[in-house]
Protein backbone atom coordinates (compact mmCIF):
# COMPACT_ATOMS: atom_id res chain seq x y z
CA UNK A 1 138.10 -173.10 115.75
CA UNK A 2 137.52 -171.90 112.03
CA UNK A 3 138.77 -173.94 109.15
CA UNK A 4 141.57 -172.82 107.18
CA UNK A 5 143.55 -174.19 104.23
CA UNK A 6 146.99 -175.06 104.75
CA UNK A 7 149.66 -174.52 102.31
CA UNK A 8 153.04 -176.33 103.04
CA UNK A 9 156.13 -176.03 100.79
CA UNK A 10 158.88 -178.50 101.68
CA UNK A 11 162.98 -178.00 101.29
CA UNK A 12 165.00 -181.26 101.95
CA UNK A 13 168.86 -181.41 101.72
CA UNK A 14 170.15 -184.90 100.90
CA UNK A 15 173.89 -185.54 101.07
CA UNK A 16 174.94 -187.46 98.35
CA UNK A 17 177.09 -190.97 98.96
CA UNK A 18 180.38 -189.76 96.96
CA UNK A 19 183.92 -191.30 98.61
CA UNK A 20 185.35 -187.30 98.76
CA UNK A 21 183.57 -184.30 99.63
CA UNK A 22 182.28 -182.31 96.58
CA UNK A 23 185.57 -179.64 95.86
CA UNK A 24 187.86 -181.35 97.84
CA UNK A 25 189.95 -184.55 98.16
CA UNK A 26 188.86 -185.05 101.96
CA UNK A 27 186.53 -187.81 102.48
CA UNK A 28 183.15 -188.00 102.50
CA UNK A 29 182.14 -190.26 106.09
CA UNK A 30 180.14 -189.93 108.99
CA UNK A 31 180.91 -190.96 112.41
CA UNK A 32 184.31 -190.07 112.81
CA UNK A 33 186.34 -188.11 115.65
CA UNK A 34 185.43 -184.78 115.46
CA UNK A 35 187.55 -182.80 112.45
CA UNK A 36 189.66 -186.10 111.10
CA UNK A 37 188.17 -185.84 107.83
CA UNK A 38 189.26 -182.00 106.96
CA UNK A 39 191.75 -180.30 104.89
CA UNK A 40 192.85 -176.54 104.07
CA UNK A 41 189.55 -176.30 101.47
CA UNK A 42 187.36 -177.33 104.10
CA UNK A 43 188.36 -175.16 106.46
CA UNK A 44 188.50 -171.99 104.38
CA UNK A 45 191.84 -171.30 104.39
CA UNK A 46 192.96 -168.40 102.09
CA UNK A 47 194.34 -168.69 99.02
CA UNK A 48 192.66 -172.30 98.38
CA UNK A 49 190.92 -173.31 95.59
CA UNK A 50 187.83 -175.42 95.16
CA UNK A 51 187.68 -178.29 92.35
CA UNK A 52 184.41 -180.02 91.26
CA UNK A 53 184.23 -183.87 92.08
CA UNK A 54 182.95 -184.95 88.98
CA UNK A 55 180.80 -188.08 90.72
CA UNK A 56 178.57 -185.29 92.58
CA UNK A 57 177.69 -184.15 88.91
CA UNK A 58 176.81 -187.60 87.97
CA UNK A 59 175.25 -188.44 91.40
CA UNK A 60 172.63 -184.84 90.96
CA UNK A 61 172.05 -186.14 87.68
CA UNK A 62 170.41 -189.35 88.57
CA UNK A 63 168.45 -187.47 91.61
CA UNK A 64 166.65 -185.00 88.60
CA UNK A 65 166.30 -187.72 86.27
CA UNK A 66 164.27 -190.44 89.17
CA UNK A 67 162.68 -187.11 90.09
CA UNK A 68 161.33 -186.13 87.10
CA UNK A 69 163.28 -182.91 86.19
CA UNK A 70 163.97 -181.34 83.28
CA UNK A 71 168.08 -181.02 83.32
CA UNK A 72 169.89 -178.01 82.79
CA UNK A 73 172.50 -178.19 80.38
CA UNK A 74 174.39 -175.14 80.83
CA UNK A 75 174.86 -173.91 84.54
CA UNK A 76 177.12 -172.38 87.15
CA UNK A 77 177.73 -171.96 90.86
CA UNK A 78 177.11 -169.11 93.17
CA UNK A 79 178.38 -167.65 96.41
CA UNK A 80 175.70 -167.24 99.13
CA UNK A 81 177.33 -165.11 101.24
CA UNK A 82 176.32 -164.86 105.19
CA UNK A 83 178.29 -164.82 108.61
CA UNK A 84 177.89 -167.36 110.51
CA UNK A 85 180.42 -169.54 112.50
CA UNK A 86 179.74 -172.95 109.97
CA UNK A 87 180.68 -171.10 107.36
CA UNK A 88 184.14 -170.75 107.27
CA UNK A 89 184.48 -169.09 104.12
CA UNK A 90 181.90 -166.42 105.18
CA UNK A 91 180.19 -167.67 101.79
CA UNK A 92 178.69 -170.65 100.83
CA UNK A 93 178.64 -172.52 97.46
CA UNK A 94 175.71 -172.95 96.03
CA UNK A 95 173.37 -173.12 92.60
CA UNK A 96 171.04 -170.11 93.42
CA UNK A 97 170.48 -169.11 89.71
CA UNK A 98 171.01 -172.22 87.64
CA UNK A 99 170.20 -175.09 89.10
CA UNK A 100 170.43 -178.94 87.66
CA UNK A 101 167.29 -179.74 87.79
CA UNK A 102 163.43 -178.06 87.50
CA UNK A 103 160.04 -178.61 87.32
CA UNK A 104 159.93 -181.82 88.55
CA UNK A 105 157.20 -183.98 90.70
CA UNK A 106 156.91 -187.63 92.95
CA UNK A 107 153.81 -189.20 93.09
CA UNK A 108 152.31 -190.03 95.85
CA UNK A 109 149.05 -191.88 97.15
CA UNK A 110 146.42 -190.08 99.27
CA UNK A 111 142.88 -192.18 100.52
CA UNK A 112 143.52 -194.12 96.93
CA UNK A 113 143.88 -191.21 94.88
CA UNK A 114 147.63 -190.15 92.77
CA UNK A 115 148.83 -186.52 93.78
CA UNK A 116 151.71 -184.78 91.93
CA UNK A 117 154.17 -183.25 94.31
CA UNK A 118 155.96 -180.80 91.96
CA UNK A 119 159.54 -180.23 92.66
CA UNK A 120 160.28 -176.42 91.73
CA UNK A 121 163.94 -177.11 91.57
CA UNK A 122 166.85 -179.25 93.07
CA UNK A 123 170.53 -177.81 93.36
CA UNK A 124 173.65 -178.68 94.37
CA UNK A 125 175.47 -177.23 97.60
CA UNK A 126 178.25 -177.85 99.82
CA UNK A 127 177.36 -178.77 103.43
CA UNK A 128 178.60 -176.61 106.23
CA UNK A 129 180.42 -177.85 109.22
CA UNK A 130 178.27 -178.80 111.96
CA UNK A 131 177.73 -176.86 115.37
CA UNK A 132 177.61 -178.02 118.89
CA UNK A 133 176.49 -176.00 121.32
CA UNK A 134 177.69 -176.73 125.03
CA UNK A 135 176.50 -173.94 127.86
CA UNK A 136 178.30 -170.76 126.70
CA UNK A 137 180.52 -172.62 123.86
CA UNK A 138 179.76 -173.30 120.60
CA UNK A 139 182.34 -176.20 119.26
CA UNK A 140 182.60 -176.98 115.33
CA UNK A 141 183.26 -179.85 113.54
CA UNK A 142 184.69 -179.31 109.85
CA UNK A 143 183.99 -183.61 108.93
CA UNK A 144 180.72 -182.76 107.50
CA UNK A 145 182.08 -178.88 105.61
CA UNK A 146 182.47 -179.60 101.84
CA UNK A 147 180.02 -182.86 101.81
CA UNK A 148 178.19 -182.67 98.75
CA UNK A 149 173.82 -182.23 98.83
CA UNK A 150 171.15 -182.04 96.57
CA UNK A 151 168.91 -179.50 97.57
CA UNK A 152 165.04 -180.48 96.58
CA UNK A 153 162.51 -177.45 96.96
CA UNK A 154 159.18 -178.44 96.44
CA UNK A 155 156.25 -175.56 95.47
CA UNK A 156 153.56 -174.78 97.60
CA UNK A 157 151.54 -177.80 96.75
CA UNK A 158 151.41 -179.97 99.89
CA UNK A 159 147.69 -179.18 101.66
CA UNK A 160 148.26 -181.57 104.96
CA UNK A 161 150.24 -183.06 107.66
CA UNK A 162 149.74 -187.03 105.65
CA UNK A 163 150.40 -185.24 102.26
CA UNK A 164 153.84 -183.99 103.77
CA UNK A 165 154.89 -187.30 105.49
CA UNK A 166 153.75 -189.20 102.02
CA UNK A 167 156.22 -186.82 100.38
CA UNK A 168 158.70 -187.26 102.45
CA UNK A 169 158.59 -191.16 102.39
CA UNK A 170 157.96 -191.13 98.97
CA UNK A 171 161.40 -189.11 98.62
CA UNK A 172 163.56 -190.80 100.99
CA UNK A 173 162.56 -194.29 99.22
CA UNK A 174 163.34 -193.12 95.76
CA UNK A 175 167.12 -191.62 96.39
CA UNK A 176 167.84 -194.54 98.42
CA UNK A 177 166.67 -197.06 95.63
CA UNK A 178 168.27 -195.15 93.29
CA UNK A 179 171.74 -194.76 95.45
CA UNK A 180 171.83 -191.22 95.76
CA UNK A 181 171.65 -191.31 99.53
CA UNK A 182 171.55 -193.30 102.21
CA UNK A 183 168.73 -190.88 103.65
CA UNK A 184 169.81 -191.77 107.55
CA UNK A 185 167.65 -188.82 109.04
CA UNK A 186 168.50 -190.36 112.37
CA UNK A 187 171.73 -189.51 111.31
CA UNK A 188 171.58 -185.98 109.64
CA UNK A 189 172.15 -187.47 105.67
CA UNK A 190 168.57 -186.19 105.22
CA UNK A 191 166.97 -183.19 106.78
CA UNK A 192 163.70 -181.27 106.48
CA UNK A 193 162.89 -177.76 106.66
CA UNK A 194 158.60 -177.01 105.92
CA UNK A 195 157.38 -173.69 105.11
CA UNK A 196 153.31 -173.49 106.62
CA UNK A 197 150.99 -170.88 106.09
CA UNK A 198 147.18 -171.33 106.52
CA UNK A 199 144.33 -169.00 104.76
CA UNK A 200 141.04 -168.80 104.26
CA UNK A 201 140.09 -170.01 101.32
CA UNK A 202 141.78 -171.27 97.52
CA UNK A 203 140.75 -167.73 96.44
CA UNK A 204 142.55 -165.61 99.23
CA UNK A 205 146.08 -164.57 99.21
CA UNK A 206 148.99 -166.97 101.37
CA UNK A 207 148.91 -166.53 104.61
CA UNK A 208 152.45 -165.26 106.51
CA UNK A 209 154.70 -168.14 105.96
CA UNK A 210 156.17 -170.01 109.03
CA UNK A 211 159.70 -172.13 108.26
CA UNK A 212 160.10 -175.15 110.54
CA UNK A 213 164.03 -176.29 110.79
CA UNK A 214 165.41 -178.79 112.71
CA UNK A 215 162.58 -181.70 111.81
CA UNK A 216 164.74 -185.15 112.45
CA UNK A 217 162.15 -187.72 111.76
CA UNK A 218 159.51 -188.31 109.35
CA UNK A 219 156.76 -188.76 111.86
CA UNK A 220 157.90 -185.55 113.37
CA UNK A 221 157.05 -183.34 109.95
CA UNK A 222 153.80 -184.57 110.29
CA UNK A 223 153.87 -183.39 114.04
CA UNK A 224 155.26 -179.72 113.40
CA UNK A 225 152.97 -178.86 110.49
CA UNK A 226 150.04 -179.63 112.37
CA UNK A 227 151.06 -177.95 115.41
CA UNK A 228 151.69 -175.04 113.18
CA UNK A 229 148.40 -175.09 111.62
CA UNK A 230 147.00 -174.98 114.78
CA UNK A 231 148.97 -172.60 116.41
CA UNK A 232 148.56 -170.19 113.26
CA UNK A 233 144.61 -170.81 113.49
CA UNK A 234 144.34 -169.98 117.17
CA UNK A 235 145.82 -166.75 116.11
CA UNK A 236 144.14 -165.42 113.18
CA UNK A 237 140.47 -166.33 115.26
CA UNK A 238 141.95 -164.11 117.81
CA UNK A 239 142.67 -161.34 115.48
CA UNK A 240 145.49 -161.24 115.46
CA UNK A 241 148.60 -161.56 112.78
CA UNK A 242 152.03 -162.28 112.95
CA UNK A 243 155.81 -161.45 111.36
CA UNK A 244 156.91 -163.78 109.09
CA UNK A 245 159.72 -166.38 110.99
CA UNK A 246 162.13 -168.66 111.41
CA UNK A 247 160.89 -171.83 114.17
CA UNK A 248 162.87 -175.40 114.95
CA UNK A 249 160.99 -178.39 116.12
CA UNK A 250 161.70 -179.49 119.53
CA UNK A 251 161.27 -183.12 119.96
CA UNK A 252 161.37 -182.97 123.93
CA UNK A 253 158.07 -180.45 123.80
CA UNK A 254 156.62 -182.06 120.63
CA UNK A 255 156.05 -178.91 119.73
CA UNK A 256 157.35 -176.02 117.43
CA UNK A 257 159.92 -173.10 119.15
CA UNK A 258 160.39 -169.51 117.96
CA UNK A 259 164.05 -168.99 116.33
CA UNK A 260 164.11 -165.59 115.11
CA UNK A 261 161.82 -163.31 113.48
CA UNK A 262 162.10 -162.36 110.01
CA UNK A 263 162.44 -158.46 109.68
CA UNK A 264 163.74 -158.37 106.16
CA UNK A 265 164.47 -160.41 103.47
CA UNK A 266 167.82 -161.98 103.62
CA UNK A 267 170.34 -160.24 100.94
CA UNK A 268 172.68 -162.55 100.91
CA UNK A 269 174.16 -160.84 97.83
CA UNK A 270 174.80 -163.87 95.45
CA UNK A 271 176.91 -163.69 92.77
CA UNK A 272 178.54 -166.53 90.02
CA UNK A 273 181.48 -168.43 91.86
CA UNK A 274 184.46 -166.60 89.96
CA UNK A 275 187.03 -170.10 91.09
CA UNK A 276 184.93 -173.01 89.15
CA UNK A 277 183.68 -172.25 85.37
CA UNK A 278 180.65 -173.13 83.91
CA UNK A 279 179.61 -176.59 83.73
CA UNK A 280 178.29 -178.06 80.34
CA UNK A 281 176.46 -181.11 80.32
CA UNK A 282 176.19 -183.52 77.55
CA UNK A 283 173.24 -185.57 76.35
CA UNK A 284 176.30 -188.50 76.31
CA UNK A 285 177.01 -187.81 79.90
CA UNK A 286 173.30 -187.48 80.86
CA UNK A 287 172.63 -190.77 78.65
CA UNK A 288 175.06 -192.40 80.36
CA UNK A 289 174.14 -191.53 83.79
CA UNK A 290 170.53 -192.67 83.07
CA UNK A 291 171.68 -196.25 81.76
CA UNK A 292 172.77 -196.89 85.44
CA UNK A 293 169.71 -196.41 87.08
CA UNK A 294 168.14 -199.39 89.38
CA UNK A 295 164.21 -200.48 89.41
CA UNK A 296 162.49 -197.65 91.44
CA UNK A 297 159.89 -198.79 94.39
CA UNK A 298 157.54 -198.32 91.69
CA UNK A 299 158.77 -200.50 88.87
CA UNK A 300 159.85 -203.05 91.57
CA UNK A 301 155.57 -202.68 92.97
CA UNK A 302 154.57 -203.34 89.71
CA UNK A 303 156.50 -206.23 88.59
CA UNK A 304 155.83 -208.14 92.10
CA UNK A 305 152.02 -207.59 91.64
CA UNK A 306 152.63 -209.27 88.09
CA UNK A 307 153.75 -212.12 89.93
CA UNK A 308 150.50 -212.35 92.51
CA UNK A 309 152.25 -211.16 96.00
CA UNK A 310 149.89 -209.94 98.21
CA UNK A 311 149.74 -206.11 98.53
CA UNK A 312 151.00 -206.20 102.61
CA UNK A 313 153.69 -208.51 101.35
CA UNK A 314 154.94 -206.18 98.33
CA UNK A 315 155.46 -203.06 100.97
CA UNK A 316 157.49 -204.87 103.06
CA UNK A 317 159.61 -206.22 100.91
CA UNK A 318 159.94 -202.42 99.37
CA UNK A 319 160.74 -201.47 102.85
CA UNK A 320 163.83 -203.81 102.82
CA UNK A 321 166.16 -202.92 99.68
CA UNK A 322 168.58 -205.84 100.55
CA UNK A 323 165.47 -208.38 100.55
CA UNK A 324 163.93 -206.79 97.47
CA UNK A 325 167.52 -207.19 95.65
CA UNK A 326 167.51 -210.54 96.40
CA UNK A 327 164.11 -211.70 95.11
CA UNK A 328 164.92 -209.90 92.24
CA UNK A 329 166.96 -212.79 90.78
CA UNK A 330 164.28 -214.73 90.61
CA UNK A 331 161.80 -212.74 88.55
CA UNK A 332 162.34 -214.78 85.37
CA UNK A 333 161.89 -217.82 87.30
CA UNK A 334 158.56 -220.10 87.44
CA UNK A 335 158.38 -219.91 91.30
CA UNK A 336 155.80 -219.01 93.63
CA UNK A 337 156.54 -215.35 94.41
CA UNK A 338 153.91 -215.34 97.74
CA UNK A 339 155.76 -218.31 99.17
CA UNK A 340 159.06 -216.79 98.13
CA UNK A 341 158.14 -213.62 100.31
CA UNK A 342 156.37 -214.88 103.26
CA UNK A 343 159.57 -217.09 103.47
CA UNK A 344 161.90 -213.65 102.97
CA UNK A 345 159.30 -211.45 105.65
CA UNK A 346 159.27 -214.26 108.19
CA UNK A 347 161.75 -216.68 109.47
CA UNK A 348 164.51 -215.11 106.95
CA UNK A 349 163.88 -211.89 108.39
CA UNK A 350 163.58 -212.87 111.51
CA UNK A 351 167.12 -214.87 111.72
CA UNK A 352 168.89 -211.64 110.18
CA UNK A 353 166.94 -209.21 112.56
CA UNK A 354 168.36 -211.64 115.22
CA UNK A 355 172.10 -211.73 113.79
CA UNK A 356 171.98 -208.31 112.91
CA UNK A 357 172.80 -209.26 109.24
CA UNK A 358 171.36 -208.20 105.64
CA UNK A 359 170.91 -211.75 103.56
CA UNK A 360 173.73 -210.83 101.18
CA UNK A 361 175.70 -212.23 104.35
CA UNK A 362 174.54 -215.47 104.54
CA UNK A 363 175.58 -218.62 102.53
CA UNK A 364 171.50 -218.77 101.02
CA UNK A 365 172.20 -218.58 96.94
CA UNK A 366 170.23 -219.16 94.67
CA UNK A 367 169.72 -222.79 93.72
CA UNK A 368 168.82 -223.54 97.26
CA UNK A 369 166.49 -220.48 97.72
CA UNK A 370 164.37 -222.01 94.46
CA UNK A 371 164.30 -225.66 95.90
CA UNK A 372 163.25 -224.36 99.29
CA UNK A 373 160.37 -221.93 97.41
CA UNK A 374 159.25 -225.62 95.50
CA UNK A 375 159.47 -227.25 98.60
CA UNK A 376 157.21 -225.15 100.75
CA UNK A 377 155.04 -224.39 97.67
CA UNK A 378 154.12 -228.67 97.54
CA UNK A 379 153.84 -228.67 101.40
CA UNK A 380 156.82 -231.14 100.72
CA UNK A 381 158.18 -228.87 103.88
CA UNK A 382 156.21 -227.61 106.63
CA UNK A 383 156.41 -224.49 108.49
CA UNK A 384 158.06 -226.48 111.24
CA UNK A 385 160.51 -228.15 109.22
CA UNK A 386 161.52 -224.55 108.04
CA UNK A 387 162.37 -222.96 111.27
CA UNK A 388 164.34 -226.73 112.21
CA UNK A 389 166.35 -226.25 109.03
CA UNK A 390 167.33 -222.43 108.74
CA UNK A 391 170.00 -221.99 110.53
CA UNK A 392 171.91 -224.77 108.27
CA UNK A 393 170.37 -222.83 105.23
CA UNK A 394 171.94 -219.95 105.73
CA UNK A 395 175.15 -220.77 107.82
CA UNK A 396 176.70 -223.65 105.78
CA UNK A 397 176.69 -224.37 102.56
CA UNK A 398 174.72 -227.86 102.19
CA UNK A 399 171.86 -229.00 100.14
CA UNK A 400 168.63 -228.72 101.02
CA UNK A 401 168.96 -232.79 100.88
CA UNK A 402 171.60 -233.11 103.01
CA UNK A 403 169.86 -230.47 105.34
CA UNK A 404 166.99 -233.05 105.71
CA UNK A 405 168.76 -235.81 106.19
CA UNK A 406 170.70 -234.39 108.59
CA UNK A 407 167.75 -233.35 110.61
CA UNK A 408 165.93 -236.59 110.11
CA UNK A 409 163.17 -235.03 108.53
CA UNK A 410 160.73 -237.20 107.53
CA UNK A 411 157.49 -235.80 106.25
CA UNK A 412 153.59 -237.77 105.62
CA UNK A 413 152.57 -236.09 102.59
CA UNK A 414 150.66 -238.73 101.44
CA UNK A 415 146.97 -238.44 101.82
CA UNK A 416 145.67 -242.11 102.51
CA UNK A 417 148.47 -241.89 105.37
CA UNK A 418 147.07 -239.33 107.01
CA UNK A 419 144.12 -240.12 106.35
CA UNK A 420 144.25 -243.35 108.16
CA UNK A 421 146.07 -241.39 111.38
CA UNK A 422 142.90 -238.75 111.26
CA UNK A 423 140.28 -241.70 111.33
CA UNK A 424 142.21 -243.49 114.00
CA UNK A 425 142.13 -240.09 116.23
CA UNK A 426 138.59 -239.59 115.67
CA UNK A 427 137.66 -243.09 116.94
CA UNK A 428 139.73 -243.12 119.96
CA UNK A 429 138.72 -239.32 121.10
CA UNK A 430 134.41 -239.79 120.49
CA UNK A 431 134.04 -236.91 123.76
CA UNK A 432 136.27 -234.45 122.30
CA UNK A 433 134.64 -235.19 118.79
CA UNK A 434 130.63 -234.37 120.71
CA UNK A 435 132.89 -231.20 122.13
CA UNK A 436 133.54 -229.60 118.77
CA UNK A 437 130.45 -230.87 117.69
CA UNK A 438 128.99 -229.03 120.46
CA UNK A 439 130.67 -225.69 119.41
CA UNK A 440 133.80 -226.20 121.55
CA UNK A 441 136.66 -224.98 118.95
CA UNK A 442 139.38 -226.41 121.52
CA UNK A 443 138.71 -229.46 120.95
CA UNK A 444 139.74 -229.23 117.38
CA UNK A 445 142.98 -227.85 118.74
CA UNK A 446 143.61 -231.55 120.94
CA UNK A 447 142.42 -233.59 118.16
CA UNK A 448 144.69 -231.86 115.87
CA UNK A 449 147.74 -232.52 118.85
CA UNK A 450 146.34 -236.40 118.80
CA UNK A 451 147.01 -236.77 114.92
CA UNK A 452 150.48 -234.66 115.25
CA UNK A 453 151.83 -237.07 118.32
CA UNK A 454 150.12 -240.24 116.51
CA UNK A 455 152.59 -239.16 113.28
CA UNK A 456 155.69 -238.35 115.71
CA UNK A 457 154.85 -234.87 114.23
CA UNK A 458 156.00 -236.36 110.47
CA UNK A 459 152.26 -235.25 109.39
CA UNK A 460 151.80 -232.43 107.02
CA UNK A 461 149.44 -230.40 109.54
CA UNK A 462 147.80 -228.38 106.81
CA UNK A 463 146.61 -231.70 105.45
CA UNK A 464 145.87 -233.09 108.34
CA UNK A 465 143.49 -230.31 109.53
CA UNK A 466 141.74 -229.91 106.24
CA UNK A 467 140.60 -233.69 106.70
CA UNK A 468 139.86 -233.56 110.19
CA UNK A 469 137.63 -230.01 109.59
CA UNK A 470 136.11 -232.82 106.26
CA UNK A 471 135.46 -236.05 108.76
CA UNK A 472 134.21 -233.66 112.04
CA UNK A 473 131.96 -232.02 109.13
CA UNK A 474 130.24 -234.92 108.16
CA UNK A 475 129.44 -235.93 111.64
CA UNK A 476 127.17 -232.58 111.91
C-alpha cells in the first residue's frame, strides 16, 4: 500500500446553552416529549417573524474570543435555502457571508510538539428539527428547530486520525470551560462532520474530498478518517478515482457508508435575511463579554503545575470541571496541592462516582477541606482513617474534630512509639526476619501486619514501614 498524505478539514456544530431558542421565545432543552418545546416560529408557520435572542450574540462572542478569532463588527444573516423535510421554512438561517468570528486557531499537543489548528471561521445558525426514521416513515421533532449553534470550520490543516481527535478534545474542553456548551456528543449538543482527502505529496494538488457526517463520538472521528484514508488509498493504487461525496459513519460496521454522490455543487442560492437587520457590535459589548470569561484548561494547567501537582494528577482534575472549580478556592492558600488532589481523584471521587453526585452537593466547604489537606499532609491522618471518616465529611456538617472523636480515632505518630512496637515485632518474629533477609518480600508484608495488630492499627503505617525497611536493613 503506497503512502499518501492526508488532508482533513473538520466542521463541528455546537449548540449553545441559552434558556430560549435563538429567534424565538420557545425553550431551549433536551430530553423532552417529542414537539413540547415548539411554537409558530419554529415550525415555519407563515407570516411569522424571527427575533434575535440577544444571549446567543453574547454566547458566539465568548466562543471567537476563547478561540482566538478576530470578531466581526458589522455582520448579517443569510437564508440557505434547500428542501428538505427538517427544514420547515424550506430555508435555513444562517451567517454564510459574514460570520462572527475568523481566522482563528486551538492548540494542541502532538508526540510533545504545539500544532496550530486554524479555525477559518465560526458562525451562527439555527438548528433544524430532528428526523426519525421508522421503516417507511420519517417522524419529526420541532424541540431541537430554532436551537441556537456555533458553527466552527476548521481549514485543511489536520494531517492524521490523533491530530483530529486532539482537535476535537481540545475543542470540546474549551467551550465547556468556557460555558458555551455542554458538548454532550452522546447527546447530539456537539456533532462532527470531517472532510478527508489523501494525495501524494505536499506539492500535488488535494485529492477528491470525502465528507464524513454522522460521527457521534470522539474516538469514532479518529475511526472514520482512518478508514477513509485507507479506503481512498486502496483506490488510487488500483487506478482508479472517484466523485466527490457525501458518507455517514456507521457505528454498528465501524466503518464509513456511502450517502450520496456529489454531482454538482450545491446552489443553495443564499441571500441576506430581509426579517432581522444588521447586527453592530460594540467594543463595550465585546469588552464586556470578555470580562466574564472563566480560567481555560490551559490557564487552570498552568497555575496547578505552579503549585507542584503531578502531571497525571493535573489532567484529571481538568477532566472534572466540578473538581477543578472546587480546588480553585484554594489557590491562594499555603496547602499542599498533590495531597489536595490525590484526596479530590481518589476517595472524593470515588464516594461521588458512587452517589452519583458532583462535590458542590456535599456538605465538604472549605475550612474542613484545608484541615483535612494539613492533616493528611503531617500523616496526622492515614489513608485508613480517611476512607473511616468520609462519609461524615461530606454528609454532615461536623468538624474534622468531632469526626475523630466520634470514630475513636486514635493515631501513633510519634516516632519512639513506634519505634518501640517495630523492635518488639522484630524480636518476637526472628524466622520471618531470616525470610526477608533471604529475599522473601512477604515476609515484610506479615511483619508489617505484626506492628499494625501490636498498635490496634493506631500506627501511622508509612512510619512504621520506613523503620522496619531501616532495622531489617541493618540486619543485612
Amino acid at each position: 500500500m503506497s503512502n499518501y498524505i492526508p488532508t482533513i478539514g473538520i466542521e463541528v456544530h455546537v449548540e449553545l446553552k441559552t434558556n430560549t431558542k435563538i429567534f424565538s421565545p420557545s425553550r431551549n432543552g433536551y430530553g423532552m416529549s417529542a414537539n413540547t418545546l415548539v411554537n409558530e416560529i419554529d415550525l415555519g408557520y407563515p407570516g411569522t417573524l424571527p427575533l434575535i435572542n440577544r444571549e446567543v450574540l453574547n454566547i458566539a462572542i465568548k466562543a471567537a474570543k476563547v478561540l482566538h478569532c478576530n470578531i466581526r463588527k458589522e455582520m448579517h444573516f443569510d437564508r440557505k435555502n434547500y428542501f428538505y423535510p427538517d427544514n420547515p421554512k424550506n430555508y435555513q438561517i444562517t451567517q454564510a457571508r459574514t460570520p462572527i468570528g475568523y481566522d482563528g486557531y486551538v492548540e494542541i499537543e502532538v508526540d510533545g510538539k504545539i500544532k496550530k489548528i486554524e479555525i477559518e471561521e465560526m458562525h451562527i445558525e439555527e438548528d433544524t428539527c430532528k428526523s426519525a426514521h421508522r421503516k417507511n416513515v420519517t417522524l419529526l421533532d420541532f424541540n431541537r428547530a430554532g436551537v441556537p449553534l456555533i458553527e466552527i470550520v476548521t481549514k485543511p490543516c489536520i494531517n492524521s486520525s490523533k491530530e483530529a481527535m486532539l482537535y476535537i478534545e481540545k475543542l470540546r474542553e474549551t467551550l465547556l470551560y468556557a460555558n458555551i456548551s455542554d458538548c454532550k456528543i452522546e447527546e447530539g449538543s456537539m456533532r462532527c462532520d470531517c472532510n478527508v482527502s489523501i494525495r501524494k505529496s505536499e506539492d500535488s494538488p488535494f485529492g477528491t474530498k470525502v465528507e464524513v457526517k454522522n460521527i457521534g463520538s470522539i474516538s469514532n472521528v479518529g475511526l472514520s478518517v482512518e478508514k477513509e484514508i485507507v479506503r481512498q488509498t486502496e483506490l488510487y493504487d488500483k487506478g482508479e478515482s472517484f466523485k466527490e461525496q457525501t458518507r455517514r459513519f456507521d457505528s454498528k460496521l465501524n466503518d464509513t457508508v456511502l450517502m450520496r454522490i456529489k454531482e454538482t455543487g450545491n446552489d443553495y442560492r443564499y441571500f441576506p435575511e430581509p426579517d432581522i437587520p444588521y447586527v453592530y457590535l460594540t467594543d463595550e459589548m465585546i469588552n464586556k463579554v470578555t470580562s466574564t470569561i472563566p480560567l481555560l484548561p490551559d490557564e487552570r494547567r498552568e497555575l496547578y503545575k505552579g503549585r507542584n501537582i503531578s502531571k497525571i494528577n493535573i489532567e484529571k482534575i481538568i477532566a472534572n470541571k466540578s473538581l477543578s472549580d472546587f480546588l480553585n478556592n484554594f489557590l491562594e492558600e499555603k496547602i499542599d496541592f498533590q495531597v489536595a488532589s490525590n484526596l479530590l481523584l481518589g476517595d472524593i471521587s470515588s464516594y461521588l462516582n458512587k452517589e452519583g453526585k458532583i462535590i458542590t452537593d456535599t456538605m465538604l466547604d472549605n475550612e474542613r477541606f484545608i484541615d483535612l489537606v494539613n492533616r493528611s499532609s503531617t500523616r496526622e491522618l492515614t489513608s485508613k482513617n480517611i476512607k473511616e471518616i468520609l462519609v461524615d465529611l461530606l454528609e454532615s456538617d461536623k468538624t474534622l474534630d468531632e469526626i475523630i472523636k466520634d470514630k475513636g480515632i486514635n493515631n501513633i505518630n510519634d516516632e519512639s512509639v513506634v519505634k518501640d512496637i517495630v523492635l518488639q515485632v522484630l524480636a518476637e518474629n526472628e524466622e520471618s526476619v531470616r525470610d526477608y533477609l533471604e529475599g522473601h518480600d512477604r515476609a515484610l508484608k506479615y511483619l508489617m501486619g505484626q506492628v499494625m495488630k501490636i498498635s490496634k492499627g493506631s500506627a501511622d503505617p508509612l512510619l512504621a514501614s520506613d523503620l522496619l525497611k531501616e532495622f531489617l536493613d541493618k540486619k543485612k
